[in-house]
N, C-alpha and C. Protein backbone atom coordinates (compact mmCIF):
# COMPACT_ATOMS: atom_id res chain seq x y z
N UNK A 1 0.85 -1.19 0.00
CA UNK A 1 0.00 0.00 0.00
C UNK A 1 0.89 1.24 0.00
N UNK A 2 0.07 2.29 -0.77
CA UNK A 2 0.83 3.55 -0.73
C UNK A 2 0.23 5.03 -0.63
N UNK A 3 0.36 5.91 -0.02
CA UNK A 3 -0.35 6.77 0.06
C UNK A 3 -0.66 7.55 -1.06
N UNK A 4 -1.77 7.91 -1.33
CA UNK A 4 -2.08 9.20 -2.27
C UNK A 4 -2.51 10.33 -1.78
N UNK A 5 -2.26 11.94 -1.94
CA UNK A 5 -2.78 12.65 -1.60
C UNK A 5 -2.81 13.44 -2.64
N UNK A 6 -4.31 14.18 -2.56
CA UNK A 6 -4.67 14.97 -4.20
C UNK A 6 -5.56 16.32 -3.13
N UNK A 7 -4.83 17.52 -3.84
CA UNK A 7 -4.60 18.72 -3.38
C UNK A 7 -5.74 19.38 -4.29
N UNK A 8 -6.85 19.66 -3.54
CA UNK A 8 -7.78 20.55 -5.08
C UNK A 8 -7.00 21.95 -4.70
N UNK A 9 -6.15 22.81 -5.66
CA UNK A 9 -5.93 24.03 -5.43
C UNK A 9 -7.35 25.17 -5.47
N UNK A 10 -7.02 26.06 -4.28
CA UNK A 10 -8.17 27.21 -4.53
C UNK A 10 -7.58 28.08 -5.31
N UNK A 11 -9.37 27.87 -5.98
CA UNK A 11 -9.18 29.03 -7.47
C UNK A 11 -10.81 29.52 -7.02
N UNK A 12 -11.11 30.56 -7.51
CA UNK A 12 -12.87 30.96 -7.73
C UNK A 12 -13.42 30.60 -8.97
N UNK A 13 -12.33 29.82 -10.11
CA UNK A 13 -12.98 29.36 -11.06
C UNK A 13 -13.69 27.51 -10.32
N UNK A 14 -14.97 27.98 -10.46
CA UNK A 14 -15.72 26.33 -10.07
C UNK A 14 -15.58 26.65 -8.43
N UNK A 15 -15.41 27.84 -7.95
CA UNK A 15 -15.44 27.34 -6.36
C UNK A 15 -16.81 27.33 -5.76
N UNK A 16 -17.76 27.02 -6.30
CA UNK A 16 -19.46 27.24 -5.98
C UNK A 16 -19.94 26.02 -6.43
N UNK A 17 -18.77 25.19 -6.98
CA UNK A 17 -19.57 23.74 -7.72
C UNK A 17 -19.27 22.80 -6.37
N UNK A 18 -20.57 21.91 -6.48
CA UNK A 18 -19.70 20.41 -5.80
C UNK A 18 -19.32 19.42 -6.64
N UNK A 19 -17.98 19.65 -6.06
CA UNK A 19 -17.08 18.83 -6.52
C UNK A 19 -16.53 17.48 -5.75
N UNK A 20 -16.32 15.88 -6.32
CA UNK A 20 -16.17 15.04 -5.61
C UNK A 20 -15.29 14.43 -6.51
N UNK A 21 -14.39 13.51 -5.41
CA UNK A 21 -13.16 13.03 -5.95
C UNK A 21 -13.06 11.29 -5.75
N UNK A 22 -13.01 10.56 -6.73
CA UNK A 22 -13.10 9.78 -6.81
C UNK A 22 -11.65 8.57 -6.83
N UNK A 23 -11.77 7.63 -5.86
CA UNK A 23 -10.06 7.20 -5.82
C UNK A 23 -10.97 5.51 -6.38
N UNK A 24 -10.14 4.86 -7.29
CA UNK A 24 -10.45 3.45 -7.51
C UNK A 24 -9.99 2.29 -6.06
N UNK A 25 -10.71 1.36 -5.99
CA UNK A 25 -10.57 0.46 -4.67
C UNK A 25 -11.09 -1.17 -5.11
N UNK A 26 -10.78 -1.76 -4.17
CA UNK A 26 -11.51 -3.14 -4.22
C UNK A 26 -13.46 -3.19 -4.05
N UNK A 27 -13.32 -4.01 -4.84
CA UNK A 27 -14.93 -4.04 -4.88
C UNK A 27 -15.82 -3.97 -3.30
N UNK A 28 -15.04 -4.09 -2.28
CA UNK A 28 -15.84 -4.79 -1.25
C UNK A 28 -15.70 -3.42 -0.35
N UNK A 29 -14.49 -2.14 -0.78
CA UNK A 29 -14.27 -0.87 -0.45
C UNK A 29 -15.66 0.60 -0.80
N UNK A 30 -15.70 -0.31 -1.90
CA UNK A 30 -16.79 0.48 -2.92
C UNK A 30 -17.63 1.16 -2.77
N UNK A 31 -18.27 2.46 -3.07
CA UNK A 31 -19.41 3.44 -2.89
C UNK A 31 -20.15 3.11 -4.31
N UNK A 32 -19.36 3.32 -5.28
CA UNK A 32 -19.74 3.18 -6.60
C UNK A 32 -18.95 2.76 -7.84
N UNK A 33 -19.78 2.36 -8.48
CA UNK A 33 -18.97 2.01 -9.92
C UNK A 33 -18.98 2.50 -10.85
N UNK A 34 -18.10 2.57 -11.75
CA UNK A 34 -17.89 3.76 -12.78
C UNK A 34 -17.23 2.56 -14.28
N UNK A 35 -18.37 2.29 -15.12
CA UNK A 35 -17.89 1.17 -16.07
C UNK A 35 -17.42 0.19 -15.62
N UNK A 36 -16.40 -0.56 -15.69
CA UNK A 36 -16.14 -1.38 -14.58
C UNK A 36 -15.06 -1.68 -13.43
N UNK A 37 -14.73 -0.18 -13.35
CA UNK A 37 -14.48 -0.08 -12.35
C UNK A 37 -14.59 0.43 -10.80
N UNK A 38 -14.64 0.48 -9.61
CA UNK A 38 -15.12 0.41 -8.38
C UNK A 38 -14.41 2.04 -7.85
N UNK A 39 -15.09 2.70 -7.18
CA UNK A 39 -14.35 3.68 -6.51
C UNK A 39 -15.10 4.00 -5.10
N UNK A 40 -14.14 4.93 -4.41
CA UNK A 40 -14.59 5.67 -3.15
C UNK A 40 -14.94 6.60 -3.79
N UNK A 41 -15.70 7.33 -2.98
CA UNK A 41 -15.56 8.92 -3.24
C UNK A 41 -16.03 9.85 -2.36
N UNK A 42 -15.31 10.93 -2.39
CA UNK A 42 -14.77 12.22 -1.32
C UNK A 42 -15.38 13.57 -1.27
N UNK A 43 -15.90 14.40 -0.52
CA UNK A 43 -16.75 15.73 -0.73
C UNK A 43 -14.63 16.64 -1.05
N UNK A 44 -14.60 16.79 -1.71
CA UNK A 44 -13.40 17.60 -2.62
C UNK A 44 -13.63 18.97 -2.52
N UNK A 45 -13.30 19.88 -1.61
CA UNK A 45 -13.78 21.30 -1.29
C UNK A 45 -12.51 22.43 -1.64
N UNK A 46 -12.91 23.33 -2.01
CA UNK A 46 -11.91 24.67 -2.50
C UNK A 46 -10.49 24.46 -1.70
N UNK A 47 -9.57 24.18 -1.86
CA UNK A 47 -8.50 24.49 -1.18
C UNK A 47 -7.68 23.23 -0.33
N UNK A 48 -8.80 22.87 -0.33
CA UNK A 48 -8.61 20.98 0.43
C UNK A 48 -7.78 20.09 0.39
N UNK A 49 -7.11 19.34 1.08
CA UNK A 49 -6.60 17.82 0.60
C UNK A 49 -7.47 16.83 1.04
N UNK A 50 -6.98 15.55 0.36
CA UNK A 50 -7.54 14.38 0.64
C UNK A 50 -6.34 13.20 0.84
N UNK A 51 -6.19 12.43 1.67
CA UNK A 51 -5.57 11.53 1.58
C UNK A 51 -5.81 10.53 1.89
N UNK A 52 -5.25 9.20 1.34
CA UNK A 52 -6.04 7.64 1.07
C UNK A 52 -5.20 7.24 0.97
N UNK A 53 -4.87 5.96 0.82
CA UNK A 53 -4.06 4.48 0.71
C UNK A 53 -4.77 3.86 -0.54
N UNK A 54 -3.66 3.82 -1.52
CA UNK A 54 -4.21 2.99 -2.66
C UNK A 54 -3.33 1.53 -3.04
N UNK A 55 -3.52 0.80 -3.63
CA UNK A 55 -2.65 -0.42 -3.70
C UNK A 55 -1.39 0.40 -5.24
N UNK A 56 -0.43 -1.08 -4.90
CA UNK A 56 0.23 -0.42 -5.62
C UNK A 56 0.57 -0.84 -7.13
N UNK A 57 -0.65 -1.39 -7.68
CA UNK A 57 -1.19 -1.82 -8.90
C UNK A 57 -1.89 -0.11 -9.50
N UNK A 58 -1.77 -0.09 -10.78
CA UNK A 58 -2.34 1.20 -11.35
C UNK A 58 -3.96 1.50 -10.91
N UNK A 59 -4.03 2.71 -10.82
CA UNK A 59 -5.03 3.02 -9.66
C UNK A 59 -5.57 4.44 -10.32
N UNK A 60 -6.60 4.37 -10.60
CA UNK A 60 -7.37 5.47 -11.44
C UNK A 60 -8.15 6.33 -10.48
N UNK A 61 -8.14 7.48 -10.61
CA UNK A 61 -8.71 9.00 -9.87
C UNK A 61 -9.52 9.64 -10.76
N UNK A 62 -10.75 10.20 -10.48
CA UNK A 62 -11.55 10.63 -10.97
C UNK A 62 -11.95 12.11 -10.20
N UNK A 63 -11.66 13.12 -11.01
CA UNK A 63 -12.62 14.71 -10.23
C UNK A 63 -13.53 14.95 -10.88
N UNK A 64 -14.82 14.86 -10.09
CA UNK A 64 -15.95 15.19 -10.99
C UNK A 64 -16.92 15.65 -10.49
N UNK A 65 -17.77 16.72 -11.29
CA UNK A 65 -18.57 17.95 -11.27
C UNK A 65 -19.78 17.92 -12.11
N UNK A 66 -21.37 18.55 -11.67
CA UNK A 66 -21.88 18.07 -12.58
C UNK A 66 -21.63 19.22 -13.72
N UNK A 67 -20.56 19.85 -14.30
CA UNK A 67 -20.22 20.14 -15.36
C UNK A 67 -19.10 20.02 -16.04
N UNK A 68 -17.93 18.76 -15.30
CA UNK A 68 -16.86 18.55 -16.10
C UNK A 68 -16.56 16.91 -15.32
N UNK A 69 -15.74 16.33 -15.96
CA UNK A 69 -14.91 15.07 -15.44
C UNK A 69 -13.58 15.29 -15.94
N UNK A 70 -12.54 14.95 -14.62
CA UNK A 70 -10.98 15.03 -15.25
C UNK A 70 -10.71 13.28 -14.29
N UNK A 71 -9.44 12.90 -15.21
CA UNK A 71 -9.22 11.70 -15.05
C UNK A 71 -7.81 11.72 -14.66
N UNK A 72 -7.24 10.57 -14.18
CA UNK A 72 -5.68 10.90 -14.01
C UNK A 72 -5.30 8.81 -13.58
N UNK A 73 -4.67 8.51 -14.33
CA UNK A 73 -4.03 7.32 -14.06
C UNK A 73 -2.89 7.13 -13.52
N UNK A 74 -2.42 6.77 -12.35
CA UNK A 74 -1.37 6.35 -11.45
C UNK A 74 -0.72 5.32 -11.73
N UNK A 75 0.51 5.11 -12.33
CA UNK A 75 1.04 4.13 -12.91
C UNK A 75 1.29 2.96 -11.29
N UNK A 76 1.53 2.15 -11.84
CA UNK A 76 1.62 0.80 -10.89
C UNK A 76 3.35 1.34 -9.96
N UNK A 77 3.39 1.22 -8.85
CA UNK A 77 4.36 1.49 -8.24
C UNK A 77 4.75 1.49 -6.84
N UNK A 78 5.35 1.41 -5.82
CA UNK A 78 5.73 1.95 -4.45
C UNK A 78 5.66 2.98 -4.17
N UNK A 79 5.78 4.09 -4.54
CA UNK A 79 6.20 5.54 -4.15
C UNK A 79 4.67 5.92 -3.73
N UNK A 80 4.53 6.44 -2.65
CA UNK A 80 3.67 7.76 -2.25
C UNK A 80 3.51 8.69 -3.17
N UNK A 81 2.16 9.52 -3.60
CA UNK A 81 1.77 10.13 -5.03
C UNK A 81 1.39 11.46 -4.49
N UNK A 82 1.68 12.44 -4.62
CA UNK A 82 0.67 13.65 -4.55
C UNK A 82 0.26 14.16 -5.83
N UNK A 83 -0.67 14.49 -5.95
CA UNK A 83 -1.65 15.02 -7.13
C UNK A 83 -2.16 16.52 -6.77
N UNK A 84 -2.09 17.22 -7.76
CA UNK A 84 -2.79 18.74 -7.79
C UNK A 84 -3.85 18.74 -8.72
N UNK A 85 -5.12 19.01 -8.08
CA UNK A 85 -6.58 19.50 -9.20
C UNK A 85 -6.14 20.65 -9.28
N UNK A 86 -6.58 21.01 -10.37
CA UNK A 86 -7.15 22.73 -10.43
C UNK A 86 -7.93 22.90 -11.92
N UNK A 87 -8.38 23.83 -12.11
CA UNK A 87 -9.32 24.36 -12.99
C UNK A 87 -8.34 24.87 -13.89
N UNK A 88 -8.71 24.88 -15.46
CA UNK A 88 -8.14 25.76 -16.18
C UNK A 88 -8.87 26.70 -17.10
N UNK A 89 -8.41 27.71 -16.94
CA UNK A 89 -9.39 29.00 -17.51
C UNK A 89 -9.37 28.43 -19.08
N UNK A 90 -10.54 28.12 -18.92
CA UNK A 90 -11.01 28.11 -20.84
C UNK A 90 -12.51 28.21 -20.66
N UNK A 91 -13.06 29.46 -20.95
CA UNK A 91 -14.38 29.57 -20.72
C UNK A 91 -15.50 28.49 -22.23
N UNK A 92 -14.59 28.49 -22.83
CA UNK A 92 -14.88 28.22 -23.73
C UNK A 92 -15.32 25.99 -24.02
N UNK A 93 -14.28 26.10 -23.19
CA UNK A 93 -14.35 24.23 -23.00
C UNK A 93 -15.06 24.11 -21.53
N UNK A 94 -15.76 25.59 -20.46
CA UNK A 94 -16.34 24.93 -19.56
C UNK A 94 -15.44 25.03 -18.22
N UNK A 95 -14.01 25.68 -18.26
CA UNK A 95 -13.23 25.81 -17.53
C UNK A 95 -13.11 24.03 -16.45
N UNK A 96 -12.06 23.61 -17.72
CA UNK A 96 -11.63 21.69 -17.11
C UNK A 96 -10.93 21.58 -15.85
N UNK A 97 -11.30 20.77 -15.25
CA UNK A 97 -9.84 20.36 -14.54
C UNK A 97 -8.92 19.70 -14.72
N UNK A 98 -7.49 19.86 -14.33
CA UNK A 98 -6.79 19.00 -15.04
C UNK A 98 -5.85 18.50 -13.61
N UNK A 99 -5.22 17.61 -13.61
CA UNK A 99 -4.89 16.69 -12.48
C UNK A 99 -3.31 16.63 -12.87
N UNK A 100 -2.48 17.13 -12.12
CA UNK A 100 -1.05 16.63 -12.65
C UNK A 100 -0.65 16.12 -11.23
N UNK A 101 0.59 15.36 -11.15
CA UNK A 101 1.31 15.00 -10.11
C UNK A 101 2.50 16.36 -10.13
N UNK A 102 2.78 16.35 -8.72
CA UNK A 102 3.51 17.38 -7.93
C UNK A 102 5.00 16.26 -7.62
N UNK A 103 6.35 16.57 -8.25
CA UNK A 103 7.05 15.63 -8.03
C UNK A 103 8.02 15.98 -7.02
């Protein structure tokens, strides 16, 4: 097992949405399923962290809003992960989020 922690940065772009963050898990962990795969999921608030224990098989994250979904795949590994959400100004695509790792 390895820790993940995913940082929503505060922005005022989307800070009025609810937003929830979704970490993949064993079926028997599960809130919900998403195609076929299983996740938790987290009230994800302006400025927030979250941190969880994920296995260390590739492990899929989901931020999602009811006006956008951003995705982010965690390659298979040992190392402890931190992740940064944030919004990116494109009024035009809906202002996305995009998920990078913080190395």
């Amino acid at each position: 097992m390895r820790k993940l922690t995913v940082k929503r940065k505060w922005s005022i772009i989307e800070c009025a949405s609810k937003i929830s963050l979704f970490v993949q898990c064993s079926k028997d962990d599960a809130v919900c399923k998403h195609g076929e795969d299983y996740f938790q999921q987290f009230d994800f608030k302006n400025g927030k962290s979250i941190q969880v224990e994920i296995w260390n098989e590739e492990t899929k994250v989901l931020v999602v809003s009811s006006t956008m979904e951003a995705s982010y795949t965690i390659p298979a590994g040992e190392n402890d992960i931190n992740l940064i959400a944030a919004p990116k100004y494109a009024p035009m695509q809906g202002n996305p989020f995009i998920i990078t790792e913080v190395k």
